[in-house]
Protein backbone atom coordinates (compact mmCIF):
# COMPACT_ATOMS: atom_id res chain seq x y z
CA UNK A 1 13.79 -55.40 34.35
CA UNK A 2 14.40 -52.01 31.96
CA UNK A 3 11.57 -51.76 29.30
CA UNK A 4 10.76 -55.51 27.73
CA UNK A 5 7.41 -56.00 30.37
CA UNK A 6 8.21 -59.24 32.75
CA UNK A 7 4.22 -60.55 32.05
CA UNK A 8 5.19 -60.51 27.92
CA UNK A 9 3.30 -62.61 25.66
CA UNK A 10 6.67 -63.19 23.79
CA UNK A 11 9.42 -64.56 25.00
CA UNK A 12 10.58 -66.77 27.67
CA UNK A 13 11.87 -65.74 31.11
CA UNK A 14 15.09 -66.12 30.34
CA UNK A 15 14.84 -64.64 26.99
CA UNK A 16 13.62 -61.94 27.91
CA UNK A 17 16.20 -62.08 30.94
CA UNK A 18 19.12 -61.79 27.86
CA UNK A 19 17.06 -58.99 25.56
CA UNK A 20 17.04 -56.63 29.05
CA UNK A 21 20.85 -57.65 29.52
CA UNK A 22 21.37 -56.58 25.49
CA UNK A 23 19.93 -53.33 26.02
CA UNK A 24 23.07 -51.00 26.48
CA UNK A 25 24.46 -53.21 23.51
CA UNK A 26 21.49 -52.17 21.18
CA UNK A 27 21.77 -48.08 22.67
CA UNK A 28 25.07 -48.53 21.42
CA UNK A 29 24.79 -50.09 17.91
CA UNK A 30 21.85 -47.57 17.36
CA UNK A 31 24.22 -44.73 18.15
CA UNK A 32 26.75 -46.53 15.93
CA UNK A 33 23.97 -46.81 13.04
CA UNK A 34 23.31 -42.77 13.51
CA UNK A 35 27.14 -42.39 13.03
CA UNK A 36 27.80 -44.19 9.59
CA UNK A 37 24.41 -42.72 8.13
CA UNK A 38 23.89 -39.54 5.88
CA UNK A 39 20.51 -39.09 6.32
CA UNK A 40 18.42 -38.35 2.93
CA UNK A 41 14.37 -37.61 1.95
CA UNK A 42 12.79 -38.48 -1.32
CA UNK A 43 12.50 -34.99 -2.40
CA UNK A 44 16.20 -34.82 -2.92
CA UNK A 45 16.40 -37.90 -5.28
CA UNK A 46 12.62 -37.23 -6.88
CA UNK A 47 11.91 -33.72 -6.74
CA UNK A 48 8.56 -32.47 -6.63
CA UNK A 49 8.10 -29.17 -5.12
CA UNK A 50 5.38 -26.67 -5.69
CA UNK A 51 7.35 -23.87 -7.08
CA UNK A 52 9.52 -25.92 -10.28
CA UNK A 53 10.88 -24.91 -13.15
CA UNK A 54 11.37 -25.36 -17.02
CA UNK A 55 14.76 -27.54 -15.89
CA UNK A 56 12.76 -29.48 -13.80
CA UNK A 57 9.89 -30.17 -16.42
CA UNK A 58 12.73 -31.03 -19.09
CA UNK A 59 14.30 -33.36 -16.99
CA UNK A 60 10.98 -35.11 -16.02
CA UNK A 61 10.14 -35.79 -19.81
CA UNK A 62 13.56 -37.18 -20.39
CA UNK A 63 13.03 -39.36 -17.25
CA UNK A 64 10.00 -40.66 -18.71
CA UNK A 65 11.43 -41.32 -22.95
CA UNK A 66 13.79 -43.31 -20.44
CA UNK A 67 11.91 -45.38 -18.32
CA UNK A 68 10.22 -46.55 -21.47
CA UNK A 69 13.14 -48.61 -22.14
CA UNK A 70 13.36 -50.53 -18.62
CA UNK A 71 12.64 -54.25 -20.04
CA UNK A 72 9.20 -55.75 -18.89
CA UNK A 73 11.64 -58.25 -15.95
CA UNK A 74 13.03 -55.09 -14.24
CA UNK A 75 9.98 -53.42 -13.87
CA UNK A 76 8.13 -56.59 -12.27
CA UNK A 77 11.37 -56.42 -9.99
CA UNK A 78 11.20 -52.88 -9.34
CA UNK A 79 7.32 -53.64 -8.23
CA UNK A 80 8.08 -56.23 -5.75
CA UNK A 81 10.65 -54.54 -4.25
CA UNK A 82 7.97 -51.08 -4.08
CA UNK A 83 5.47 -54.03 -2.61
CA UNK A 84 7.82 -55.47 0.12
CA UNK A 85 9.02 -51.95 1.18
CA UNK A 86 4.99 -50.82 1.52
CA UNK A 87 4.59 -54.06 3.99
CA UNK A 88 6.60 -51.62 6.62
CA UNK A 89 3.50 -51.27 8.88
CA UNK A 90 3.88 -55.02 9.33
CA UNK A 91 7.42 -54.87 10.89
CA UNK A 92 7.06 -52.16 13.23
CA UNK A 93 4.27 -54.14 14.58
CA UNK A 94 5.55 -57.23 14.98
CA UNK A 95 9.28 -55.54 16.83
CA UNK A 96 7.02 -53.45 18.79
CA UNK A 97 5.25 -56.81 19.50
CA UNK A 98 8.07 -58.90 20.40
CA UNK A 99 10.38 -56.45 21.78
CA UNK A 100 8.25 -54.32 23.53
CA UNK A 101 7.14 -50.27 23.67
CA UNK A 102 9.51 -48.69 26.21
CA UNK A 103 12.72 -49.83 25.88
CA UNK A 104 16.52 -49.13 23.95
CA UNK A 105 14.83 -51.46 21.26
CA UNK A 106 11.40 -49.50 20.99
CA UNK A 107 13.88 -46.68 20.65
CA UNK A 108 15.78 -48.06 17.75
CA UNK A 109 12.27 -49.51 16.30
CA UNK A 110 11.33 -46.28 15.38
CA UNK A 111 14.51 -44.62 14.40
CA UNK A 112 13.93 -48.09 11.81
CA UNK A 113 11.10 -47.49 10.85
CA UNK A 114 11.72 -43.94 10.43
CA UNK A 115 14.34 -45.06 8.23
CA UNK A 116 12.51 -47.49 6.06
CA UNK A 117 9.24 -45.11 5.82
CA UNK A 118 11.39 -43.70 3.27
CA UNK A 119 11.96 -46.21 0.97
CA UNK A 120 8.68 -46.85 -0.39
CA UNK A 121 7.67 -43.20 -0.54
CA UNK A 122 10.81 -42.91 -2.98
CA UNK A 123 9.85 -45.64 -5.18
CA UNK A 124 6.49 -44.76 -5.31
CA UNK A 125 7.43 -41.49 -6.38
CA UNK A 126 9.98 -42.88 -9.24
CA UNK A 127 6.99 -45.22 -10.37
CA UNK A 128 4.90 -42.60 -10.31
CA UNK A 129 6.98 -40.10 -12.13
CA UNK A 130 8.22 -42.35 -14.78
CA UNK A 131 5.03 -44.07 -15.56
CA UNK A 132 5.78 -47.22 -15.17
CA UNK A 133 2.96 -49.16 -14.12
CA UNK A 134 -0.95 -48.58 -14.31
CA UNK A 135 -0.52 -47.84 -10.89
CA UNK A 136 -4.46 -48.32 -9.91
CA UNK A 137 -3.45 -52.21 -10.39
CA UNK A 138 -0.78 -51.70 -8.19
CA UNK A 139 -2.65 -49.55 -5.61
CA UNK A 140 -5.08 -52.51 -5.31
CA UNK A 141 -2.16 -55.13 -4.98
CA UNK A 142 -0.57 -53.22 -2.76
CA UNK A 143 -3.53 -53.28 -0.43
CA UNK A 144 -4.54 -56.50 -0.48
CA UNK A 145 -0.98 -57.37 0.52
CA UNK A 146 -1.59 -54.86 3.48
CA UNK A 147 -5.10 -56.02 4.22
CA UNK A 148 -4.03 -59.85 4.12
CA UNK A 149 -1.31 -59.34 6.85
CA UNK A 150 2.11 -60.70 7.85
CA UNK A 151 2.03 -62.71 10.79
CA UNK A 152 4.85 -65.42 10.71
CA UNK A 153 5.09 -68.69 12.78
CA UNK A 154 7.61 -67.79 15.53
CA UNK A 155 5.55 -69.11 18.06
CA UNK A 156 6.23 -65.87 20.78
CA UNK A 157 10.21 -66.54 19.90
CA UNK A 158 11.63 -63.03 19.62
CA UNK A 159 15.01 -64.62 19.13
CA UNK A 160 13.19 -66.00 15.59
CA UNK A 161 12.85 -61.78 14.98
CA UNK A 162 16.40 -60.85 14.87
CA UNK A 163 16.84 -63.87 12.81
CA UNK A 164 14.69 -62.84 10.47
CA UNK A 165 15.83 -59.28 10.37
CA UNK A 166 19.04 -60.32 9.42
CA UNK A 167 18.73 -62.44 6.84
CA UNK A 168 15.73 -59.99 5.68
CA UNK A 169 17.62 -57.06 5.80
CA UNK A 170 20.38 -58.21 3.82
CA UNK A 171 18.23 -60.30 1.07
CA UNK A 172 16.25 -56.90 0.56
CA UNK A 173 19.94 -55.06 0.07
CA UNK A 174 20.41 -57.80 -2.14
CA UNK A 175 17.61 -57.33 -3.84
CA UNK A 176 17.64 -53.38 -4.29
CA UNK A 177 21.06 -53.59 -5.43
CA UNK A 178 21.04 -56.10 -8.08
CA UNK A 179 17.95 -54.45 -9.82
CA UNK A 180 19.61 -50.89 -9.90
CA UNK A 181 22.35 -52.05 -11.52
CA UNK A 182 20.16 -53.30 -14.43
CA UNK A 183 18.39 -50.46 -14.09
CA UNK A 184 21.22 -48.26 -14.64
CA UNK A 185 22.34 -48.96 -18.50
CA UNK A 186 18.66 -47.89 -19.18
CA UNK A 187 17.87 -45.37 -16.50
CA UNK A 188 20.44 -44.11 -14.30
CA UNK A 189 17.44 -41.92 -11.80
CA UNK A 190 16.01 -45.81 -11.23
CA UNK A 191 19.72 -47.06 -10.02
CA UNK A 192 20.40 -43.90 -8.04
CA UNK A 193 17.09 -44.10 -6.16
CA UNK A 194 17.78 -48.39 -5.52
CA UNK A 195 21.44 -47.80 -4.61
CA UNK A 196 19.97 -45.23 -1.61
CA UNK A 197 17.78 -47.85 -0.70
CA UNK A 198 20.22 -50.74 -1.06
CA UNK A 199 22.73 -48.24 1.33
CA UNK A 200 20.02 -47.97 4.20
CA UNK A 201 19.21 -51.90 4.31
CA UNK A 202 22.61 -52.72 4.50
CA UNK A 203 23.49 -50.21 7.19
CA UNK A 204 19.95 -51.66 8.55
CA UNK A 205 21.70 -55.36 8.39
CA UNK A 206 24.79 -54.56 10.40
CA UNK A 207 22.68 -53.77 13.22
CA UNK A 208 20.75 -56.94 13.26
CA UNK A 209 23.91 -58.68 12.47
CA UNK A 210 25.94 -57.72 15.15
CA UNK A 211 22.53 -57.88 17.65
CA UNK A 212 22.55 -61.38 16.87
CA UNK A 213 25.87 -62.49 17.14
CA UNK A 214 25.82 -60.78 20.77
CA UNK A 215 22.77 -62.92 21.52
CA UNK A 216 24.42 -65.70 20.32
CA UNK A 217 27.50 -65.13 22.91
CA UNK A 218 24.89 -64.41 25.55
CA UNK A 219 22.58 -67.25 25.47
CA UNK A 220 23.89 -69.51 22.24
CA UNK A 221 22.01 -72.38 22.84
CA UNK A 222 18.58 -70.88 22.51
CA UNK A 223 19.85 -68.60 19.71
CA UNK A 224 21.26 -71.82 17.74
CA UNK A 225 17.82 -73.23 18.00
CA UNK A 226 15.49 -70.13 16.62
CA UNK A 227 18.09 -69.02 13.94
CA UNK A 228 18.10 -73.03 13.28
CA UNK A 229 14.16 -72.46 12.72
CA UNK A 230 14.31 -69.67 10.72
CA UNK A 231 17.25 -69.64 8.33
CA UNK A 232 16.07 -72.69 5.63
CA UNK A 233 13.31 -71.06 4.00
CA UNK A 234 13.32 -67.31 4.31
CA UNK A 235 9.83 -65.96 4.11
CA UNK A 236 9.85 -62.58 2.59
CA UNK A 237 7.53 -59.86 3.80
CA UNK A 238 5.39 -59.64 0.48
CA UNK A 239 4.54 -63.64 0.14
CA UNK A 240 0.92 -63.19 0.90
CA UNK A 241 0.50 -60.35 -2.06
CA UNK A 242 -1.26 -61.89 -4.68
CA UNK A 243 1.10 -63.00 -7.78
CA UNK A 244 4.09 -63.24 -5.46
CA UNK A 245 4.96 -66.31 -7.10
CA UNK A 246 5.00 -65.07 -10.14
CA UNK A 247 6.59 -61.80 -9.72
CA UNK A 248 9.49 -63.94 -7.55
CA UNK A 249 10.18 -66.45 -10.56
CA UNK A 250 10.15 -63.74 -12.98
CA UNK A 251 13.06 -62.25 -10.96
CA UNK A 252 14.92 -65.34 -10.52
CA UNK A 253 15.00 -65.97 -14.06
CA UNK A 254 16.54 -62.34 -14.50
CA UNK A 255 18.98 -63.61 -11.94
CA UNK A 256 18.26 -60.70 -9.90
CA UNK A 257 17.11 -62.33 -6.42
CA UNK A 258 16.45 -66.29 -5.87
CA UNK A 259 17.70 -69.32 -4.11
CA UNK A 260 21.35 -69.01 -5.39
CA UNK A 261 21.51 -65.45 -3.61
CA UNK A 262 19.79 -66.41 -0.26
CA UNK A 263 22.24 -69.35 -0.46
CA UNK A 264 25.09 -66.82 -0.67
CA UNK A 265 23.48 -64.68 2.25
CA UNK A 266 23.20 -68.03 4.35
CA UNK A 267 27.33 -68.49 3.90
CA UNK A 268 27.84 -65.25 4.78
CA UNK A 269 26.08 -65.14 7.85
CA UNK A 270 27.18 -68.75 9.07
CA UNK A 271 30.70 -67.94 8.80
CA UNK A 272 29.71 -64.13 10.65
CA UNK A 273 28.42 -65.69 13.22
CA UNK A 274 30.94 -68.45 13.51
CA UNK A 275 28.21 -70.92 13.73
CA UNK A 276 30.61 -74.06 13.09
CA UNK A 277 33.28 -72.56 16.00
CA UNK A 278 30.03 -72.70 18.83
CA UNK A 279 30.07 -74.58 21.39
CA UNK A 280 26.64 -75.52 22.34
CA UNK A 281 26.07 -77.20 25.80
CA UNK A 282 23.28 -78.60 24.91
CA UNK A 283 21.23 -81.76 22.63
CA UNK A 284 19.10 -79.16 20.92
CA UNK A 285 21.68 -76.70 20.41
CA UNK A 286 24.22 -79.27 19.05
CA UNK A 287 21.56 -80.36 17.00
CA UNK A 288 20.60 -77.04 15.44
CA UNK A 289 24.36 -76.48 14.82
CA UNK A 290 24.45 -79.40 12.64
CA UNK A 291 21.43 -78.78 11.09
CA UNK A 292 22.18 -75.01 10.39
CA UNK A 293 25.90 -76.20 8.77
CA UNK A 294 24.04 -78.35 6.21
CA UNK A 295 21.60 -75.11 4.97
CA UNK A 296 24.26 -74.10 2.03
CA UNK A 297 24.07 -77.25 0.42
CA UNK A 298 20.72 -77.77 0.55
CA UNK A 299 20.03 -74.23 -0.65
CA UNK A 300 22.84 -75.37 -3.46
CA UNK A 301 20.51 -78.40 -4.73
CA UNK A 302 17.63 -76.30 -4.34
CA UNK A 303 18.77 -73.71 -6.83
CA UNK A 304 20.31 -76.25 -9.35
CA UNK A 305 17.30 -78.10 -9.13
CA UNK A 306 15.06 -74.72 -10.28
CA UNK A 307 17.67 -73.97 -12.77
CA UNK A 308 17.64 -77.43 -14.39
CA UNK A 309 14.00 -77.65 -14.67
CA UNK A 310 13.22 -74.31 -15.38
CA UNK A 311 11.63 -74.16 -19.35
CA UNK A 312 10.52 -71.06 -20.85
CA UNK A 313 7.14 -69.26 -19.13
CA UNK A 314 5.19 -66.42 -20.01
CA UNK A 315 3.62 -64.45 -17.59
CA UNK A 316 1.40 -61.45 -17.60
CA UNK A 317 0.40 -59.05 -14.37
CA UNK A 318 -2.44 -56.51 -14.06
CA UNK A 319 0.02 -53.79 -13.25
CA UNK A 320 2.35 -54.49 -17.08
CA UNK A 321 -1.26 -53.88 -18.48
CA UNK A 322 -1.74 -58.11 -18.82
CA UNK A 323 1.01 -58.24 -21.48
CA UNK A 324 3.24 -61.17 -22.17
CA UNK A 325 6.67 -61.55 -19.74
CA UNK A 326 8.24 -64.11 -21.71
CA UNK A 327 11.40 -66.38 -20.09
């Protein structure tokens, strides 16, 4: 039954029945993915080989007078986003986990992660070159965040997983993108490094995307039910790090990621997946159809709610050296 192991933990029989049927689906959407990249390494966008020059040198110090301008609310952003994209170790585990070792997904699993290894190194290095941060408070935020673990309640439901890679995928494009184009009236190296990142995630979400919609024409019923479980409230990766909450309102307020975009993310993805045109055979699956439909407007309340009640906060985080982040 090709690579997903018939005595799994995760999944179902006749999940795992469909993920072995999907197989030549996902060879081909990873050989799709290899197509529309341009593969790139962090050297190319932070440079930091042994033998520079005065060039080089200059360009570093003018990176830095720069950076000094990036406003306290872009930097906490530019942190969580460095944060989430460290919590990599966390995904591959869990795909590997759910999806198995020796299989077309194991194969795209670590072309992913391959992928995503990237990001964080190039971040770090921006952080890191522009001096943005007292990166030892960092360092030790970044490994509790690591040390405390990611282990979501999908109760052995790898159809929950490609749920949650989709919307994840695309809320972390989101996310990327809307902070380099703050970044970039103040310091254009910040946006260019983002809008690489922002590119990968959302080549990253087409995958997922389309994996999902195929499961959702192969078995729709059981798909309805775990994207039905999944899709209110998004967990990101980095909501065990200590401060999340903080950093997370900080960048709502900056209208950079919140409720209002996950809301937008939700309509997209709905209307993708033609959720309202399915035609579930069954109780559950009619009634996770409903209940998926009325996510937007929920999501709409929630966000209007948070806006209307929201009065001005100050904040202050280890890494901005404890001062005042006033909103």
């Amino acid at each position: 039954m090709g690579g997903i192991p018939t005595h799994a933990t995760f999944g179902s029989p006749d999940q795992i029945e469909v993920l072995v049927a999907l197989e030549p689906f996902v060879t081909q959407q990873t050989e799709a993915h290899r197509a529309r990249r341009k593969l790139w390494f962090p050297n190319e966008l932070m440079p930091a080989d042994a033998e520079s020059d005065a060039r080089l040198d200059r360009e570093l110090d003018e990176l830095r007078a720069r950076a000094r301008g990036l406003p306290d609310a872009v930097r906490v952003a530019i942190a969580l986003n460095l944060l989430t994209e460290e919590g990599l170790p966390h995904f591959h585990r869990l795909i590997a986990t759910y999806l198995g070792n020796e299989s077309p997904w194991s194969v795209w699993n670590s072309l992913w992660t391959a992928e995503e290894d990237r990001h964080g190194c190039a971040l770090r290095d921006y952080v890191r070159d522009a001096r943005l941060f007292n990166m030892g408070a960092l360092e030790r935020m970044q490994y509790r965040y690591i040390e405390s673990g990611f282990n979501p309640d999908w109760q052995g439901d790898p159809y929950r997983l490609l749920a949650y890679t989709s919307l994840q995928e695309r809320a972390t494009q989101v996310a990327h993108a809307n902070t380099g184009r703050v970044c970039a009236s103040y310091e254009p190296r910040a946006q260019r490094v983002l809008a690489h990142l922002a590119g990968d995630e959302s080549r990253h979400y087409l995958f997922y995307r389309a994996v999902f919609n195929e499961l959702l024409t192969q078995d729709c019923d059981r798909a309805l039910v775990s994207l039905s479980k999944v899709m209110p409230a998004l967990a990101m990766p980095g909501h065990t790090m200590p401060a999340y909450e903080q950093m997370s309102d900080v960048v709502r307020r900056a209208d950079i990621y919140g409720p209002r975009h996950y809301q937008h993310i939700v309509e997209e993805l709905l209307a993708f997946w033609q959720i309202g045109e399915r035609q579930p055979q069954t109780a559950d699956g009619r009634e996770a159809q409903d209940k998926l439909m009325k996510i937007p407007a929920r999501l709409g309340r929630m966000a209007d709610y948070l806006d209307a009640k929201s009065t001005p906060r100050r904040f202050s985080f280890d890494f901005l050296y404890d001062r005042a982040v006033s909103f």
